[in-house]
Protein backbone atom coordinates (compact mmCIF):
# COMPACT_ATOMS: atom_id res chain seq x y z
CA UNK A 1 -5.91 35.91 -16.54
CA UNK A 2 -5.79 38.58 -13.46
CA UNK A 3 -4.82 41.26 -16.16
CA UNK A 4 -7.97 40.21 -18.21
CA UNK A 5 -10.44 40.72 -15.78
CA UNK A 6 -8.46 43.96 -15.11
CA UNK A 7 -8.78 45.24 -18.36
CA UNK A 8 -12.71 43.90 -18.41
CA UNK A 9 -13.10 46.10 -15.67
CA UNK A 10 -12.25 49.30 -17.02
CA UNK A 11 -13.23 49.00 -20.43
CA UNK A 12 -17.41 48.47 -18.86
CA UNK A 13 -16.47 51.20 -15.75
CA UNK A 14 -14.52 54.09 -17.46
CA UNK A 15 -17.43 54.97 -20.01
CA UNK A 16 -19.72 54.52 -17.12
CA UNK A 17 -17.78 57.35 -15.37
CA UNK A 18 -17.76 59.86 -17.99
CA UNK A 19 -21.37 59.36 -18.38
CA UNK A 20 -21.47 60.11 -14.83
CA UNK A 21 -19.52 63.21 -15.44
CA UNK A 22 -21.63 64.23 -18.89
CA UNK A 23 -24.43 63.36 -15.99
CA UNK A 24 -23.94 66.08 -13.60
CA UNK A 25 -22.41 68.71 -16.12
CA UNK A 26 -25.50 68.57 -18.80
CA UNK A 27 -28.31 67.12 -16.59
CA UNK A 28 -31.38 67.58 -19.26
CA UNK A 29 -29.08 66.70 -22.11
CA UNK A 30 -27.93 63.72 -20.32
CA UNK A 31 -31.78 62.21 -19.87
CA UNK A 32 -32.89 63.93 -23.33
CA UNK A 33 -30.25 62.53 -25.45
CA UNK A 34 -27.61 59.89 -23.91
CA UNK A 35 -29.80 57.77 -21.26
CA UNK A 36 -32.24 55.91 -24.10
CA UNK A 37 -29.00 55.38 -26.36
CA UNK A 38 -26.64 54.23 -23.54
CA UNK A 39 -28.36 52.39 -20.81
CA UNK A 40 -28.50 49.87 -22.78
CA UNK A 41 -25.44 49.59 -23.60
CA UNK A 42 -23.98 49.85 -20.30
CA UNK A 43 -26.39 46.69 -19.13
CA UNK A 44 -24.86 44.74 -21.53
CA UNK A 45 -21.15 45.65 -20.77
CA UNK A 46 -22.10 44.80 -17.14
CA UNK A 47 -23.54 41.27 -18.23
CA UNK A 48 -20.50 40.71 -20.63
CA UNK A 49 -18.25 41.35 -18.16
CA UNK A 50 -19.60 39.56 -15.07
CA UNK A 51 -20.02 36.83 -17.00
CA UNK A 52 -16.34 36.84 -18.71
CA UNK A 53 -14.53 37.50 -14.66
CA UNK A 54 -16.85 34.45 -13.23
CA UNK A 55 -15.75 32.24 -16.31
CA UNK A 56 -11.92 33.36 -15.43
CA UNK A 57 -12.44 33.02 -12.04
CA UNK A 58 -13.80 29.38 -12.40
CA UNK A 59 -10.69 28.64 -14.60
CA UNK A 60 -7.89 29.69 -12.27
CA UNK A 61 -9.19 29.12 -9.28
CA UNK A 62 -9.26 25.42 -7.91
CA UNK A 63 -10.53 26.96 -4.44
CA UNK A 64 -13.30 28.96 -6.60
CA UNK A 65 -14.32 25.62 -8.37
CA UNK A 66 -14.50 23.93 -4.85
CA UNK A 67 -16.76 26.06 -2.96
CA UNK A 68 -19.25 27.20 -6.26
CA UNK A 69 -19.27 22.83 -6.60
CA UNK A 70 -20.11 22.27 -2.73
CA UNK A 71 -22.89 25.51 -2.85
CA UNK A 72 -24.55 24.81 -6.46
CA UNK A 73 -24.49 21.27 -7.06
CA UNK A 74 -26.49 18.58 -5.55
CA UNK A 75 -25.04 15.97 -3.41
CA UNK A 76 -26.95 13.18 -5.94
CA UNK A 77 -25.15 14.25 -8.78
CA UNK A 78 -21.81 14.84 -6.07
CA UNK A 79 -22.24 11.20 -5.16
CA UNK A 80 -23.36 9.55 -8.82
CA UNK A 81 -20.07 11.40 -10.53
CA UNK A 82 -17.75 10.37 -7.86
CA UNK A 83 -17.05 14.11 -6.72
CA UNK A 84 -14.34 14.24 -3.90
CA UNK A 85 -14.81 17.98 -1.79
């Protein structure tokens, strides 16, 4: 699961780098051609992959589980479903 979110993570961050790099080499190309096309993109590699690592993390984690429980959840539906912290 660790190696998923690994490879998660650099699939979204590499192409954000070499934009970065196409960026600062080609400036008015970069906000001319690539920005409107890519942003976009990008946002929605971002979403995809927090969204992906938190689901992970909430399946391997039994500490994770725990403390997101115990912050998000309301102690009436704690109490009603019996939830032991």
């Amino acid at each position: 699961m660790l190696k998923a979110i690994l490879i998660m993570f650099l699939i979204v961050n590499i192409p954000q780098v070499l934009i970065l790099v196409f960026h600062s080499i080609y400036m008015l190309d970069y906000y001319l051609i690539i920005a409107p096309i890519i942003s976009e993109l990008i946002q929605a590699a971002d979403v995809a992959y927090a969204s992906t690592s938190f689901i992970i993390n909430c399946a391997i984690s039994s500490q994770f589980r725990t403390v997101f429980v115990r912050l998000f959840v309301p102690e009436v539906l704690l109490r009603r479903f019996n939830f032991s912290k």
